[in-house]
PDB file of N, CA and C in Angstrom:
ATOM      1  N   UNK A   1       4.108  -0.243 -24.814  1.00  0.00           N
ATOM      2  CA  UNK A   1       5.056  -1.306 -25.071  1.00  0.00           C
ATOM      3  C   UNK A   1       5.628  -1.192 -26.466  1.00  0.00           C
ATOM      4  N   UNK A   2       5.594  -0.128 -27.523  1.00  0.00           N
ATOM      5  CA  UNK A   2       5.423   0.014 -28.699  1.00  0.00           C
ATOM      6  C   UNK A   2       4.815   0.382 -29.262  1.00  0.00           C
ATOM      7  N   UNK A   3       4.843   0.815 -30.626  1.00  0.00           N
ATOM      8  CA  UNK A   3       4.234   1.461 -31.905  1.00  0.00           C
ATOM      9  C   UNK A   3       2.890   0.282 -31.721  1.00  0.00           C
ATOM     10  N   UNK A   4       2.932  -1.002 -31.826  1.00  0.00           N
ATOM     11  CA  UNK A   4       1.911  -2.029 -32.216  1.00  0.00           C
ATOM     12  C   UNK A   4       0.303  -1.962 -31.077  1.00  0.00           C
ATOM     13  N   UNK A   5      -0.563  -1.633 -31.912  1.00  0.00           N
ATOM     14  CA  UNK A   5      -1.530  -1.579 -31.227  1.00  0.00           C
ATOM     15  C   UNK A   5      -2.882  -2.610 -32.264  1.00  0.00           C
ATOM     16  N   UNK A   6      -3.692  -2.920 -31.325  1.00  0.00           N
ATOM     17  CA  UNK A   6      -4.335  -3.875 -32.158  1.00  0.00           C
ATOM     18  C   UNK A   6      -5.961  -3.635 -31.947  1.00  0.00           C
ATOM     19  N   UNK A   7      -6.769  -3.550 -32.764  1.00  0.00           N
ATOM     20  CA  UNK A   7      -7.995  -2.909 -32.853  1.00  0.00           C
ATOM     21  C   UNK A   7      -9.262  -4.049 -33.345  1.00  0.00           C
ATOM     22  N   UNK A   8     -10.053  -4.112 -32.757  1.00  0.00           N
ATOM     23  CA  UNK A   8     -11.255  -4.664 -32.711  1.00  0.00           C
ATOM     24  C   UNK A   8     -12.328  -4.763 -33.299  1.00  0.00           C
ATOM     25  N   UNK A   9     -12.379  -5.232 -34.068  1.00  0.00           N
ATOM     26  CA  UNK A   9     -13.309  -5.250 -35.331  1.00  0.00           C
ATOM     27  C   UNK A   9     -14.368  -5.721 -34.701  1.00  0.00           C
ATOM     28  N   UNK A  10     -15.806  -4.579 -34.728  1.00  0.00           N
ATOM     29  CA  UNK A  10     -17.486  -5.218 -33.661  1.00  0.00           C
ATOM     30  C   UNK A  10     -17.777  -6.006 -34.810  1.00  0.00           C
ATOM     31  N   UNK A  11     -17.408  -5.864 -35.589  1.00  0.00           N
ATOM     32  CA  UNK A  11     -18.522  -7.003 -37.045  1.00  0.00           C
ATOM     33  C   UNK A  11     -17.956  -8.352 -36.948  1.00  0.00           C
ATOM     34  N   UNK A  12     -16.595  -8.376 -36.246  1.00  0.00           N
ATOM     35  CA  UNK A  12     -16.250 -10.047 -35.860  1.00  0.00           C
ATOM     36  C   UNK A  12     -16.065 -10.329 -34.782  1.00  0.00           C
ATOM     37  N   UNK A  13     -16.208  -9.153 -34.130  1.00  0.00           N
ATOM     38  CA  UNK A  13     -16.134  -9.517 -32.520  1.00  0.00           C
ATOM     39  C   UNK A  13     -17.111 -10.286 -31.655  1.00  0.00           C
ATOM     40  N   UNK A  14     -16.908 -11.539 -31.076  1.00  0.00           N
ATOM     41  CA  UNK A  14     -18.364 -12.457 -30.507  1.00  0.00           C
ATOM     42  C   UNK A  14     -17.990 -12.113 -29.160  1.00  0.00           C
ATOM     43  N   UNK A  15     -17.162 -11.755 -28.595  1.00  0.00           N
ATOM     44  CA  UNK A  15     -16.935 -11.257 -27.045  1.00  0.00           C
ATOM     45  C   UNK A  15     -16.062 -12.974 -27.016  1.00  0.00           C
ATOM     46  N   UNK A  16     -15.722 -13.793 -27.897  1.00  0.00           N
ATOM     47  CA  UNK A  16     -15.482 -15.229 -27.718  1.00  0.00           C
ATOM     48  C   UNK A  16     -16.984 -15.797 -27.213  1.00  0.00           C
ATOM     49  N   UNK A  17     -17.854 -15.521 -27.759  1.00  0.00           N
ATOM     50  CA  UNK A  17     -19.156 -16.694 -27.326  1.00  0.00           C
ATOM     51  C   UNK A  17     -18.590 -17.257 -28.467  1.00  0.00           C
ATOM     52  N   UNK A  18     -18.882 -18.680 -28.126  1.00  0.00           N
ATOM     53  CA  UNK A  18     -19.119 -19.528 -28.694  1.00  0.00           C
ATOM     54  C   UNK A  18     -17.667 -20.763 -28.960  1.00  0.00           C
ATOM     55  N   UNK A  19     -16.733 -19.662 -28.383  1.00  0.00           N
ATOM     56  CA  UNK A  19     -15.347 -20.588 -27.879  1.00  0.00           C
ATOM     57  C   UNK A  19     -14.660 -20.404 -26.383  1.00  0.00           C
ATOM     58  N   UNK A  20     -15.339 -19.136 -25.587  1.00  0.00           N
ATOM     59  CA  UNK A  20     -14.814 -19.350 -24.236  1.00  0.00           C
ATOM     60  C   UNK A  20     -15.645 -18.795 -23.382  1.00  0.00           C
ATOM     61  N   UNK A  21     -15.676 -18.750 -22.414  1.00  0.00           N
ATOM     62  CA  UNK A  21     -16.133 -18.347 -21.496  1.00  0.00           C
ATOM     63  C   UNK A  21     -16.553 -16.534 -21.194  1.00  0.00           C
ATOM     64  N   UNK A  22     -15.150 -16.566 -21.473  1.00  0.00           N
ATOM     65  CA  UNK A  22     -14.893 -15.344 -21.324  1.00  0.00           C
ATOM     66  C   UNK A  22     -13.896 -14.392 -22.266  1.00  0.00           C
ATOM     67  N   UNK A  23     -13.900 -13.144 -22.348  1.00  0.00           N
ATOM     68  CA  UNK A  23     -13.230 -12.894 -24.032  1.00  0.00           C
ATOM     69  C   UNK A  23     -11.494 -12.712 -23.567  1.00  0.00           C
ATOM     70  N   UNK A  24     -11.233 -13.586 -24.679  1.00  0.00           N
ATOM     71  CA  UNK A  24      -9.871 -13.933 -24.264  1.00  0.00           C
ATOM     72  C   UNK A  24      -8.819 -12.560 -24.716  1.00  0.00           C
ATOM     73  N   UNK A  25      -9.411 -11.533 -25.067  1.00  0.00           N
ATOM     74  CA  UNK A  25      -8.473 -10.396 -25.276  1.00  0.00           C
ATOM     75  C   UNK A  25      -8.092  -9.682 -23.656  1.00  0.00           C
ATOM     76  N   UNK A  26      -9.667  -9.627 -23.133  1.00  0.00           N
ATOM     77  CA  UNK A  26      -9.625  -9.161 -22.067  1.00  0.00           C
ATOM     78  C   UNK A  26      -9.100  -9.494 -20.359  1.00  0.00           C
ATOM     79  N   UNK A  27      -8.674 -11.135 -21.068  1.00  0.00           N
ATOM     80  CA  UNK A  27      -8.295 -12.153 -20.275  1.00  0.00           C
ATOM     81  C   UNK A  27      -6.268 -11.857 -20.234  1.00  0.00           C
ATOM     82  N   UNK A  28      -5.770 -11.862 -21.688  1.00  0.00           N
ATOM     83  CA  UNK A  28      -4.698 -11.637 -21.933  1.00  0.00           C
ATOM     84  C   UNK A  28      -3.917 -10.644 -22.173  1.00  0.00           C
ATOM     85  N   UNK A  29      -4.683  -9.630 -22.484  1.00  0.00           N
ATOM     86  CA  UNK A  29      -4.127  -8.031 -21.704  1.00  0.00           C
ATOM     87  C   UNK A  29      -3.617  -7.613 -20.706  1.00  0.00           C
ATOM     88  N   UNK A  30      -2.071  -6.974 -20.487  1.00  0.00           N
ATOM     89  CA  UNK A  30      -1.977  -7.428 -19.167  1.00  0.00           C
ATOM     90  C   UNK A  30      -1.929  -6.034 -18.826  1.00  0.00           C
ATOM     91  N   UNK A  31      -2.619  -4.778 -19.118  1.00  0.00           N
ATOM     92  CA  UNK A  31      -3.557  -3.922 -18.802  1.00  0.00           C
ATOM     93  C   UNK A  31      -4.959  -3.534 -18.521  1.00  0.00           C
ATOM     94  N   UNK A  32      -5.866  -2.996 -18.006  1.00  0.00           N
ATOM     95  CA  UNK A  32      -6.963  -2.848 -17.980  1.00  0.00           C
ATOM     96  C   UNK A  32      -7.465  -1.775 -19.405  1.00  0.00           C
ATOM     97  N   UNK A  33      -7.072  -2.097 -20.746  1.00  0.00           N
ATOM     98  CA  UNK A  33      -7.037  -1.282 -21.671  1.00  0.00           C
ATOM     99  C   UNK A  33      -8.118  -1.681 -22.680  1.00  0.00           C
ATOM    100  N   UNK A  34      -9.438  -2.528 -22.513  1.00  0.00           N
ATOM    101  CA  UNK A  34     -10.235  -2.937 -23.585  1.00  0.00           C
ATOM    102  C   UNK A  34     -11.318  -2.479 -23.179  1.00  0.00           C
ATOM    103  N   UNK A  35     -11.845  -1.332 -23.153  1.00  0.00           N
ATOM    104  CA  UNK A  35     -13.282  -1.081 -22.462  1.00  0.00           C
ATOM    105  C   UNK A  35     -14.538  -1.570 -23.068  1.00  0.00           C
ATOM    106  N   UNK A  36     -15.202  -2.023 -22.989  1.00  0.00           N
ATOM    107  CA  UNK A  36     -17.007  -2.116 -23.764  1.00  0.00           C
ATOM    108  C   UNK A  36     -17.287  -0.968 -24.149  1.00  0.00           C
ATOM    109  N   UNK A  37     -17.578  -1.682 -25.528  1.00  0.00           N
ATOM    110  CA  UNK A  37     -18.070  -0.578 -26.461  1.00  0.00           C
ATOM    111  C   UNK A  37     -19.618  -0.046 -26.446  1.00  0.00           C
ATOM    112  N   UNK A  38     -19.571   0.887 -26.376  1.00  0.00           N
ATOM    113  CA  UNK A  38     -21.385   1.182 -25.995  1.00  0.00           C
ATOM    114  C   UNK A  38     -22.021   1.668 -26.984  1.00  0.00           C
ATOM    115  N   UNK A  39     -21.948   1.788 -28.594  1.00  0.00           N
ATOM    116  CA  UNK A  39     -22.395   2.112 -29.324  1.00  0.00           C
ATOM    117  C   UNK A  39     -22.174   0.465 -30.162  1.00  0.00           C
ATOM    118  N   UNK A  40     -21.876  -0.493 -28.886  1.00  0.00           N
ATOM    119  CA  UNK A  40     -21.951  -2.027 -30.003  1.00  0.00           C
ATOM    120  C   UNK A  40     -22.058  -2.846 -28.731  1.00  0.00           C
ATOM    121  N   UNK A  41     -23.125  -2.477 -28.103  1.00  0.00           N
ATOM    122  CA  UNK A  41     -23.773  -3.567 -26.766  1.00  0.00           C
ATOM    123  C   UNK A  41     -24.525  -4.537 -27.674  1.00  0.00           C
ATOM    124  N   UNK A  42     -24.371  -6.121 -27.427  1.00  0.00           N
ATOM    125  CA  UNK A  42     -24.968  -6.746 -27.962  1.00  0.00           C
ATOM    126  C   UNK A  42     -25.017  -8.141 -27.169  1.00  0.00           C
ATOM    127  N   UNK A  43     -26.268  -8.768 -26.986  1.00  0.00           N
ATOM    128  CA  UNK A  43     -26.627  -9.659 -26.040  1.00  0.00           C
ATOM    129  C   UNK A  43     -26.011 -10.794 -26.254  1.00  0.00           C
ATOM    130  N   UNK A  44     -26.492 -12.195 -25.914  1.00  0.00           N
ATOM    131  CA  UNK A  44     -25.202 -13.186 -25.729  1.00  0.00           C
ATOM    132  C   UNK A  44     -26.211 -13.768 -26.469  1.00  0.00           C
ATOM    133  N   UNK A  45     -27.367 -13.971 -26.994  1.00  0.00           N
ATOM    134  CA  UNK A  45     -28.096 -14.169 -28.043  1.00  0.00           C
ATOM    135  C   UNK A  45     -27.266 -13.796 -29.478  1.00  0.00           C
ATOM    136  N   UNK A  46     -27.562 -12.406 -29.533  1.00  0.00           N
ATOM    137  CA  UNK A  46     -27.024 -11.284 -31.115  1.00  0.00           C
ATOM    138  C   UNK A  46     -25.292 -12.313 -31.125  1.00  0.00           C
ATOM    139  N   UNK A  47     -24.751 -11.926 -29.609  1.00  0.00           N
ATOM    140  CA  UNK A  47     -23.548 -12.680 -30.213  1.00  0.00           C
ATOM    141  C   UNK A  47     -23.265 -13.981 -31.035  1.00  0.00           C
ATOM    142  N   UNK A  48     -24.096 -15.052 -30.264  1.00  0.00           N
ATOM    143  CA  UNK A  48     -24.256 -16.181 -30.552  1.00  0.00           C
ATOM    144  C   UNK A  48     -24.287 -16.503 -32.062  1.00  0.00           C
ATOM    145  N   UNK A  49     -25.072 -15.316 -32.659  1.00  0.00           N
ATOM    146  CA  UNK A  49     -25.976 -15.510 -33.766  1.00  0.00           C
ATOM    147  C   UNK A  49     -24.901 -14.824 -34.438  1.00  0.00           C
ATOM    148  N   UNK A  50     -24.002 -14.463 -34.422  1.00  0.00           N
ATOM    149  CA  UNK A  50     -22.908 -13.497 -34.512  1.00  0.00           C
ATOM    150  C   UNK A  50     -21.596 -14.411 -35.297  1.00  0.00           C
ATOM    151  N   UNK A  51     -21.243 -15.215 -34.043  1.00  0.00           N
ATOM    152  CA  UNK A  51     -20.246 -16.446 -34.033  1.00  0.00           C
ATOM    153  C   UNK A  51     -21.162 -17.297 -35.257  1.00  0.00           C
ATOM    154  N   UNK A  52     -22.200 -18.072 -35.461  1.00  0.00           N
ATOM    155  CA  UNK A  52     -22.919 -18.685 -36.065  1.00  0.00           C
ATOM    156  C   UNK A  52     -22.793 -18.440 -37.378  1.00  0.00           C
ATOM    157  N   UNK A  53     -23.095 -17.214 -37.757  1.00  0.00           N
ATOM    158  CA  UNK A  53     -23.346 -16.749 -39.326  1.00  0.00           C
ATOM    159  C   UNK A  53     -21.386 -16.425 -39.859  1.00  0.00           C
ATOM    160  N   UNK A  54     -20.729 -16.439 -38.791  1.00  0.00           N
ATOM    161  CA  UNK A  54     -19.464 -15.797 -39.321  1.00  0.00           C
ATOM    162  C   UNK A  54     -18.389 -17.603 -39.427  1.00  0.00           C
ATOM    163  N   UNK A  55     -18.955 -18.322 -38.735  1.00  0.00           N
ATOM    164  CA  UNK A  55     -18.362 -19.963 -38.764  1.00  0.00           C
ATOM    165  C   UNK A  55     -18.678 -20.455 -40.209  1.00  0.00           C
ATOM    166  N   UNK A  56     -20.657 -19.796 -40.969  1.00  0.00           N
ATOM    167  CA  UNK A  56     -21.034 -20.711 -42.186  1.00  0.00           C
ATOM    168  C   UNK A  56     -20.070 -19.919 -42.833  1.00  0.00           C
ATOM    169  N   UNK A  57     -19.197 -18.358 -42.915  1.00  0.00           N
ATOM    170  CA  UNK A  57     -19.004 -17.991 -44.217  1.00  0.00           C
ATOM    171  C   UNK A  57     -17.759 -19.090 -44.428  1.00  0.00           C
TER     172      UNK A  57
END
């Protein structure tokens, strides 16, 4: 669709725990273009704790 591509930072990425259901990148893509990252699998715990510590900074 363009030059503009937009990239995913795992150190702020919560998958959206802790504001949706479900991750709203993967929701609003209107490709199948966001795969899971497998060198940054992280449980809905780690996420949680993820969203948590990144809300106090």
């Amino acid at each position: 669709m363009g030059d503009e591509i937009y990239e995913i930072d795992p150190n702020k990425c919560t998958e959206c725990v802790g504001h949706y259901d479900e991750p709203q990148c993967v929701e609003v893509c209107p490709v199948d273009c966001i795969p899971k990252d497998p060198d940054n699998v992280e449980t809905e715990e780690e996420l949680m704790l993820k969203y948590e510590h990144l809300m106090a900074q």
